[in-house]
Structures are given as structure tokens and as C-alpha cells.
PDB file of N, CA and C in Angstrom:
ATOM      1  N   UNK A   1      30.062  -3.836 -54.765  1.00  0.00           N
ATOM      2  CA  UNK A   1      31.025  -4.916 -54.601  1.00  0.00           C
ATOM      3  C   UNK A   1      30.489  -6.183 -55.272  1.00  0.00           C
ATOM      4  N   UNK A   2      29.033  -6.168 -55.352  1.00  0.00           N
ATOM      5  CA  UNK A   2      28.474  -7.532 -55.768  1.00  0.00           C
ATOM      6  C   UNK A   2      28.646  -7.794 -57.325  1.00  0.00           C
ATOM      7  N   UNK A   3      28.966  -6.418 -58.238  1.00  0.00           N
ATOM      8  CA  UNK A   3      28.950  -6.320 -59.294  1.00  0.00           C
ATOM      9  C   UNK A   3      30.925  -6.035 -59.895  1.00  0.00           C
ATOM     10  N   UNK A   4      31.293  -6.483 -58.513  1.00  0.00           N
ATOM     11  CA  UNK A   4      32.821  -6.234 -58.627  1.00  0.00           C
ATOM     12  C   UNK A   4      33.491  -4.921 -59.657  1.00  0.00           C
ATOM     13  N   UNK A   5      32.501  -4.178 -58.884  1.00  0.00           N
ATOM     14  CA  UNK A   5      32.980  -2.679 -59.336  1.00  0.00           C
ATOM     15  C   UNK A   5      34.056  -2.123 -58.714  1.00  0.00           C
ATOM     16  N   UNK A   6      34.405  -2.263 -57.319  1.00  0.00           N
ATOM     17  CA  UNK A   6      35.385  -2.207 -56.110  1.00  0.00           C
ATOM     18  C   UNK A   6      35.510  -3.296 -55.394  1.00  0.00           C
ATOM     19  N   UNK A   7      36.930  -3.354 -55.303  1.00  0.00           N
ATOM     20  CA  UNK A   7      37.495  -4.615 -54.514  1.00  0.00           C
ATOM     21  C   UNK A   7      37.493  -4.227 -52.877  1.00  0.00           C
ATOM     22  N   UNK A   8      37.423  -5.578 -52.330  1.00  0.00           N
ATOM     23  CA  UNK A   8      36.922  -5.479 -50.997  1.00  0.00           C
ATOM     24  C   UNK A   8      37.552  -4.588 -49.955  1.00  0.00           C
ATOM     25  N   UNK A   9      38.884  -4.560 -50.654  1.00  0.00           N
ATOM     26  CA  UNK A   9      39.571  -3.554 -49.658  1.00  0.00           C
ATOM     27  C   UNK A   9      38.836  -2.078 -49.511  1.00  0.00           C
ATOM     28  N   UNK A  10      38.423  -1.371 -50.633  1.00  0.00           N
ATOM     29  CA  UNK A  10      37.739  -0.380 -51.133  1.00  0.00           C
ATOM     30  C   UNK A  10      36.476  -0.419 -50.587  1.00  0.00           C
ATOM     31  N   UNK A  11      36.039  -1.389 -49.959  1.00  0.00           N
ATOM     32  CA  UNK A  11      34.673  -1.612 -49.975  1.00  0.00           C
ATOM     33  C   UNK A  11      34.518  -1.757 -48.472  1.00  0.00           C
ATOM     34  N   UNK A  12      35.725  -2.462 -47.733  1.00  0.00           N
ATOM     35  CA  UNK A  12      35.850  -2.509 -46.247  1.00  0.00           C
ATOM     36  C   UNK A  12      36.720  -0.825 -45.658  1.00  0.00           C
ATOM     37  N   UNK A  13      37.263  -0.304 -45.881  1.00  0.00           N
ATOM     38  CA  UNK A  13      37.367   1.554 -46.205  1.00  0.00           C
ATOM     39  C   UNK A  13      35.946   2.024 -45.964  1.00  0.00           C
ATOM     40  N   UNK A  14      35.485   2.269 -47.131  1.00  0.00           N
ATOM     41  CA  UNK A  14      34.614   2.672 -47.281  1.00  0.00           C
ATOM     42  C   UNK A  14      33.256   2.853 -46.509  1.00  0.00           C
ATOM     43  N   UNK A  15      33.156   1.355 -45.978  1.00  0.00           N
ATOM     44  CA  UNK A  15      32.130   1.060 -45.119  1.00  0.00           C
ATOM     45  C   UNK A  15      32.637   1.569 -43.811  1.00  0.00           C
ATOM     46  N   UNK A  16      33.832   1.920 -43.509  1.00  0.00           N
ATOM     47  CA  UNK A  16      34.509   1.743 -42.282  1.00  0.00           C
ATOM     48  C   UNK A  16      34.028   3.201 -41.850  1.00  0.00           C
ATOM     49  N   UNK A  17      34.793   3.774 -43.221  1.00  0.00           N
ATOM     50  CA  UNK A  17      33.954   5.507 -43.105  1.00  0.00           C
ATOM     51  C   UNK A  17      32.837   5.884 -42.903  1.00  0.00           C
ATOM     52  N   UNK A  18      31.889   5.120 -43.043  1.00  0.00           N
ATOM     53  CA  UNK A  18      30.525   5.332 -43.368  1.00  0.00           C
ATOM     54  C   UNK A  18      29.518   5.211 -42.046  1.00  0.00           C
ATOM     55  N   UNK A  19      30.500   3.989 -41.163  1.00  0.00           N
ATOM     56  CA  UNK A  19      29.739   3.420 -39.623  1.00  0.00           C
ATOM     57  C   UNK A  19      30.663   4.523 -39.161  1.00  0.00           C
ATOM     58  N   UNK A  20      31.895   5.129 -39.185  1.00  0.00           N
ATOM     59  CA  UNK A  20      32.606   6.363 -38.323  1.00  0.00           C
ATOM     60  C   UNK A  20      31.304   7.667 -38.638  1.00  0.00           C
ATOM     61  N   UNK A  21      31.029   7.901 -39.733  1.00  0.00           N
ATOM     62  CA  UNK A  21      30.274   9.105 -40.218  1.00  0.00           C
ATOM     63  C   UNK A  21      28.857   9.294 -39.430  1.00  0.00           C
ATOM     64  N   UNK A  22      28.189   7.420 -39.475  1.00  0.00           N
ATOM     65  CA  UNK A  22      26.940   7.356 -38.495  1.00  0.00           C
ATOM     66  C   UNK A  22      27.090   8.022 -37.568  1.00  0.00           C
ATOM     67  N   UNK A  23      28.224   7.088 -36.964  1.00  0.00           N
ATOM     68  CA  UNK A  23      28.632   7.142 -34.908  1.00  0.00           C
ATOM     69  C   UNK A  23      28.510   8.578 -34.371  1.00  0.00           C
ATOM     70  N   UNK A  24      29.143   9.186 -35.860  1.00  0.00           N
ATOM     71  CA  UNK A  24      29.121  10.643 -35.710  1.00  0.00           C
ATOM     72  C   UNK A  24      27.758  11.614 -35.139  1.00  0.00           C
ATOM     73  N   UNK A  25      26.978  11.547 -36.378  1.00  0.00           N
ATOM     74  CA  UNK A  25      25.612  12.135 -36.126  1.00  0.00           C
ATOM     75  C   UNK A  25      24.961  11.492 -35.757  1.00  0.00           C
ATOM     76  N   UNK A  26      24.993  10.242 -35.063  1.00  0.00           N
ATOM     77  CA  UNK A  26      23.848   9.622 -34.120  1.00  0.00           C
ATOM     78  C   UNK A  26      24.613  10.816 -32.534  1.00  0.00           C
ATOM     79  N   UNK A  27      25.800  10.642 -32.641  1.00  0.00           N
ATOM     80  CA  UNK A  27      26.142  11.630 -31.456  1.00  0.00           C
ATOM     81  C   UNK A  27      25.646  13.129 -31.477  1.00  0.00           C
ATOM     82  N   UNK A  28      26.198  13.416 -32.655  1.00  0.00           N
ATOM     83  CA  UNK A  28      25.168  14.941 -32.885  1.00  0.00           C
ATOM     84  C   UNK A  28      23.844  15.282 -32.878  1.00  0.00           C
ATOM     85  N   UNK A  29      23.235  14.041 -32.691  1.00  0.00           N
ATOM     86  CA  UNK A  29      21.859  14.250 -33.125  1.00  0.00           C
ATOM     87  C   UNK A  29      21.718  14.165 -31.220  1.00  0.00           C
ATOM     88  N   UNK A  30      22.052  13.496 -30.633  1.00  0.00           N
ATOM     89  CA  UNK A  30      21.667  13.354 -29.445  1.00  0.00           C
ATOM     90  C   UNK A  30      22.021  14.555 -28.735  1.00  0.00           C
ATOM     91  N   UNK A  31      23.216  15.066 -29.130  1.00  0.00           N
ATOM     92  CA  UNK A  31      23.656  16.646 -28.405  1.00  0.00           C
ATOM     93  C   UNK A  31      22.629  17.477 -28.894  1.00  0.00           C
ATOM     94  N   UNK A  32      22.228  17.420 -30.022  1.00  0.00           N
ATOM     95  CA  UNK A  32      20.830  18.569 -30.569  1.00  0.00           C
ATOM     96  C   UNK A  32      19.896  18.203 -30.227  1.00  0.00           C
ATOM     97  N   UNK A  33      19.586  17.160 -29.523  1.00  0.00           N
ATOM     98  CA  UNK A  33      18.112  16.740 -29.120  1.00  0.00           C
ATOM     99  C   UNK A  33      17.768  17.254 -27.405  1.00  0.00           C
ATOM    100  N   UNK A  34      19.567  17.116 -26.947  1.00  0.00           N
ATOM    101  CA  UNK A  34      19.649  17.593 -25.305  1.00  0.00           C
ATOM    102  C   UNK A  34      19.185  19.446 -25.764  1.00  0.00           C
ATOM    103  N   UNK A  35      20.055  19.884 -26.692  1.00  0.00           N
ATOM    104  CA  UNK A  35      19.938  21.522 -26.524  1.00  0.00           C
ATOM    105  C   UNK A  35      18.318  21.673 -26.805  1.00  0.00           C
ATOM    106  N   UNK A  36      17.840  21.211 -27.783  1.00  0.00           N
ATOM    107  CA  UNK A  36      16.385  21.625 -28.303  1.00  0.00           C
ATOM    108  C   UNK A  36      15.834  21.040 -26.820  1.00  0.00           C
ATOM    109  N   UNK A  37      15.893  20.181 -25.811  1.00  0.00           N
ATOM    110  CA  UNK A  37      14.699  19.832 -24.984  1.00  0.00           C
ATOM    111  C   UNK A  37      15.151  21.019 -23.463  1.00  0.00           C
ATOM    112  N   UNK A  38      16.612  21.713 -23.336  1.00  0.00           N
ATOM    113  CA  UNK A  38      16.768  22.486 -22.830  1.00  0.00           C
ATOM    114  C   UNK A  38      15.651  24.034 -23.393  1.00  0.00           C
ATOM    115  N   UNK A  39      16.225  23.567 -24.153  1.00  0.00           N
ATOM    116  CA  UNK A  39      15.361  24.907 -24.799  1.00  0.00           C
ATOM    117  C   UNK A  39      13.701  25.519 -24.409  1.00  0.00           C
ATOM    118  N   UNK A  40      13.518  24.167 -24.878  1.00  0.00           N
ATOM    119  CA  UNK A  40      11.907  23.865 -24.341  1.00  0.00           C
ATOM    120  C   UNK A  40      11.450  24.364 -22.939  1.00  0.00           C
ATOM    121  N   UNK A  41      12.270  23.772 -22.330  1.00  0.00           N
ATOM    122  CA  UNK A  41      12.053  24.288 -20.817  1.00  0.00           C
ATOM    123  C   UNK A  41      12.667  25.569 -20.563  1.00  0.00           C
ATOM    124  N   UNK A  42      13.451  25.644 -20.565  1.00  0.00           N
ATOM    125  CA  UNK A  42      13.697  27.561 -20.881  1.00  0.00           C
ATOM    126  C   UNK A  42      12.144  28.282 -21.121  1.00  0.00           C
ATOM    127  N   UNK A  43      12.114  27.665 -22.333  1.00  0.00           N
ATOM    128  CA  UNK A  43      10.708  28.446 -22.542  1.00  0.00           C
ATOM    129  C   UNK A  43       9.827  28.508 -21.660  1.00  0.00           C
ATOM    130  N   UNK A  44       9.321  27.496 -21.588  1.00  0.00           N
ATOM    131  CA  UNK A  44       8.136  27.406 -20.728  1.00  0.00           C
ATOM    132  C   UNK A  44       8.506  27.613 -18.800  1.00  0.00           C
ATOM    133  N   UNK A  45       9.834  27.953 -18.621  1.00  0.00           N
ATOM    134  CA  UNK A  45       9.931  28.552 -17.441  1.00  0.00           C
ATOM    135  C   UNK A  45       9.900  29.913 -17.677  1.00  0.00           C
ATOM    136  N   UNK A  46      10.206  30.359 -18.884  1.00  0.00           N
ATOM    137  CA  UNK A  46      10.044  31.712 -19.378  1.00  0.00           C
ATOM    138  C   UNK A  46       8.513  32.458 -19.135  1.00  0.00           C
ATOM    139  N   UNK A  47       7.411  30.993 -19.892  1.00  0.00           N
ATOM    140  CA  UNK A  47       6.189  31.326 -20.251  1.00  0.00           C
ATOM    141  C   UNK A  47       5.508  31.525 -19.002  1.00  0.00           C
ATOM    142  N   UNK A  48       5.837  31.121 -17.870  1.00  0.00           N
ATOM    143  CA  UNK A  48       5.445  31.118 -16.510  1.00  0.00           C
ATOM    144  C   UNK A  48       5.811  31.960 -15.704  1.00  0.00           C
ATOM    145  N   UNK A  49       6.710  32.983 -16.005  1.00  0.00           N
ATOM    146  CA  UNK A  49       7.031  33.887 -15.399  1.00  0.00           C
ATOM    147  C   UNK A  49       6.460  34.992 -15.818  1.00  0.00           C
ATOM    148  N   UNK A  50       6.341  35.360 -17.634  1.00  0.00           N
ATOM    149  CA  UNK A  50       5.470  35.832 -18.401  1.00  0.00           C
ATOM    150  C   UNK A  50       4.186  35.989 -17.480  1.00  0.00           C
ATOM    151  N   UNK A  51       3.403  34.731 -17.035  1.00  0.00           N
ATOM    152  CA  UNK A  51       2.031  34.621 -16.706  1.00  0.00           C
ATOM    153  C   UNK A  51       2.310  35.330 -15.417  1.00  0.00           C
ATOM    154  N   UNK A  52       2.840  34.812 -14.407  1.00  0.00           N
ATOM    155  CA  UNK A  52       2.847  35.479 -13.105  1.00  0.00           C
ATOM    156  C   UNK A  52       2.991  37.034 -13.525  1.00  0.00           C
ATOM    157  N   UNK A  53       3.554  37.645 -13.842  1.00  0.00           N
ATOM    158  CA  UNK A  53       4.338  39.267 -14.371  1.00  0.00           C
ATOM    159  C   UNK A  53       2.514  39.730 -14.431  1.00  0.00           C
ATOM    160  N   UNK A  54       1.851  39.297 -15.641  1.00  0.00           N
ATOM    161  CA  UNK A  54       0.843  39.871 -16.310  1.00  0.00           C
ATOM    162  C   UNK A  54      -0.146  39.765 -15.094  1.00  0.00           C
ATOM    163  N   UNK A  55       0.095  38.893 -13.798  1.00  0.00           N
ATOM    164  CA  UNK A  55      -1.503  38.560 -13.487  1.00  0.00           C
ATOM    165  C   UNK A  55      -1.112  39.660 -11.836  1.00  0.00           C
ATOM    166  N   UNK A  56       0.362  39.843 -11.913  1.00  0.00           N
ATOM    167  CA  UNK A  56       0.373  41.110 -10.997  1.00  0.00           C
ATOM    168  C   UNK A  56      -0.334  42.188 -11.342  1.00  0.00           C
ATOM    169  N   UNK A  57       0.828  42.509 -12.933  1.00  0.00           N
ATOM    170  CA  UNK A  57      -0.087  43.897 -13.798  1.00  0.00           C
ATOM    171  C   UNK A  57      -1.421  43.972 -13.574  1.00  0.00           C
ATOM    172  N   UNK A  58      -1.992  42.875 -13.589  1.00  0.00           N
ATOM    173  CA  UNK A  58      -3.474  43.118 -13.629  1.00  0.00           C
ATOM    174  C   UNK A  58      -4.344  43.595 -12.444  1.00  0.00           C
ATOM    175  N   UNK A  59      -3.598  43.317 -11.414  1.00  0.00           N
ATOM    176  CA  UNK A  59      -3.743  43.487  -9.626  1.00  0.00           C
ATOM    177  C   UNK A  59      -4.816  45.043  -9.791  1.00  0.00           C
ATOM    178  N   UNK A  60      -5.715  45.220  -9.304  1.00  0.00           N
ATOM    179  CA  UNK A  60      -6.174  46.790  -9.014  1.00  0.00           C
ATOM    180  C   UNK A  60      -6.268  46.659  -7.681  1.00  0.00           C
ATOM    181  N   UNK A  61      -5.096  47.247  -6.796  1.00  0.00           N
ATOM    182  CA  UNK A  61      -5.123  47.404  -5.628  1.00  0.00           C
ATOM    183  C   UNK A  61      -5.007  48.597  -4.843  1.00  0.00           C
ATOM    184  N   UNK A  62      -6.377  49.146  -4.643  1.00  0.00           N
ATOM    185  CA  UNK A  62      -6.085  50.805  -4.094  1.00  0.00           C
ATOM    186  C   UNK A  62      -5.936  50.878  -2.646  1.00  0.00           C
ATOM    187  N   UNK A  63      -5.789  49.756  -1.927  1.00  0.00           N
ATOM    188  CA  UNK A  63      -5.090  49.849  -0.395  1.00  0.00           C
ATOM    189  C   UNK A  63      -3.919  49.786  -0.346  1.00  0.00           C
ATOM    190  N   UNK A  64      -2.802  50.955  -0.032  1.00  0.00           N
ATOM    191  CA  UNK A  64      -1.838  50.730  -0.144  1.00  0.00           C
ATOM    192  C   UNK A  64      -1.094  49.778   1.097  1.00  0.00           C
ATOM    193  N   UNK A  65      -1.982  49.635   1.943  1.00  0.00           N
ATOM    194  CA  UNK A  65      -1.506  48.522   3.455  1.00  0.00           C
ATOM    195  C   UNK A  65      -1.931  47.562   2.911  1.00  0.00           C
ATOM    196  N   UNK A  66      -2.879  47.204   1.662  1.00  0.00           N
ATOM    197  CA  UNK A  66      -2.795  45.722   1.600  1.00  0.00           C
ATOM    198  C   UNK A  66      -1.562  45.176   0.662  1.00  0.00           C
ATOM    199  N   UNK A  67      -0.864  46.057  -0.125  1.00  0.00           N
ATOM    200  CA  UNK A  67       0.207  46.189  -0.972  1.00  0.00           C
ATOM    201  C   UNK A  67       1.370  45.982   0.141  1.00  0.00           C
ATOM    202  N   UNK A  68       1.726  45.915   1.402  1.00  0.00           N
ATOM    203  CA  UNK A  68       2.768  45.268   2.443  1.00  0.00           C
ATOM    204  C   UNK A  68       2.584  44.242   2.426  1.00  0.00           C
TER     205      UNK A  68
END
């Protein structure tokens, strides 16, 4: 505009599109930031159940009354 390549109308458009386009993916980015930190914890409630599972497996328990 400074080089009056496009007139202001073109230039107030344009910009108009451009803060709509932000608004946009600053919103998307925040919905992908909620799923990825869900995620995370998924996991690591995953990874903890993982651990408990393995540290049964590992149990050598030949009393079967202490197994009640």
C-alpha cells in the first residue's frame, strides 16, 4: 500500500482476511495443543498400567493361599 500498488480498500479486505485467517489457527492451534496434552496423559496412564501388569508378571508366588 505504501508503494500504492493497492488501494486501501484492497488493502483493508485483505488485512481483514488475514486477522480472520489468524483468529482461525490461533484457535486450531489451541484445539491441537488440548488433543496432543490429552494424549500425553493417555500415555502415561497407559505407561503405568504397562508397569503395574509387568511387576505382577514378575510375582513368583508358589503359595497358592498367599495368591487369596
Amino acid at each position: 500500500m505504501t508503494r500504492k500498488m493497492i488501494d486501501d480498500d484492497t488493502f483493508q479486505m485483505s488485512n481483514a482476511d488475514l486477522k480472520e485467517e489468524q483468529h482461525n489457527l490461533k484457535e486450531r492451534a489451541t484445539i491441537l495443543e488440548t488433543v496432543v496434552s490429552q494424549g500425553e496423559a493417555k500415555e502415561r496412564i497407559m505407561q503405568q498400567f504397562r508397569e503395574e501388569v509387568r511387576r505382577f508378571a514378575e510375582l513368583q508366588i508358589d503359595d497358592e493361599e498367599a495368591l487369596r
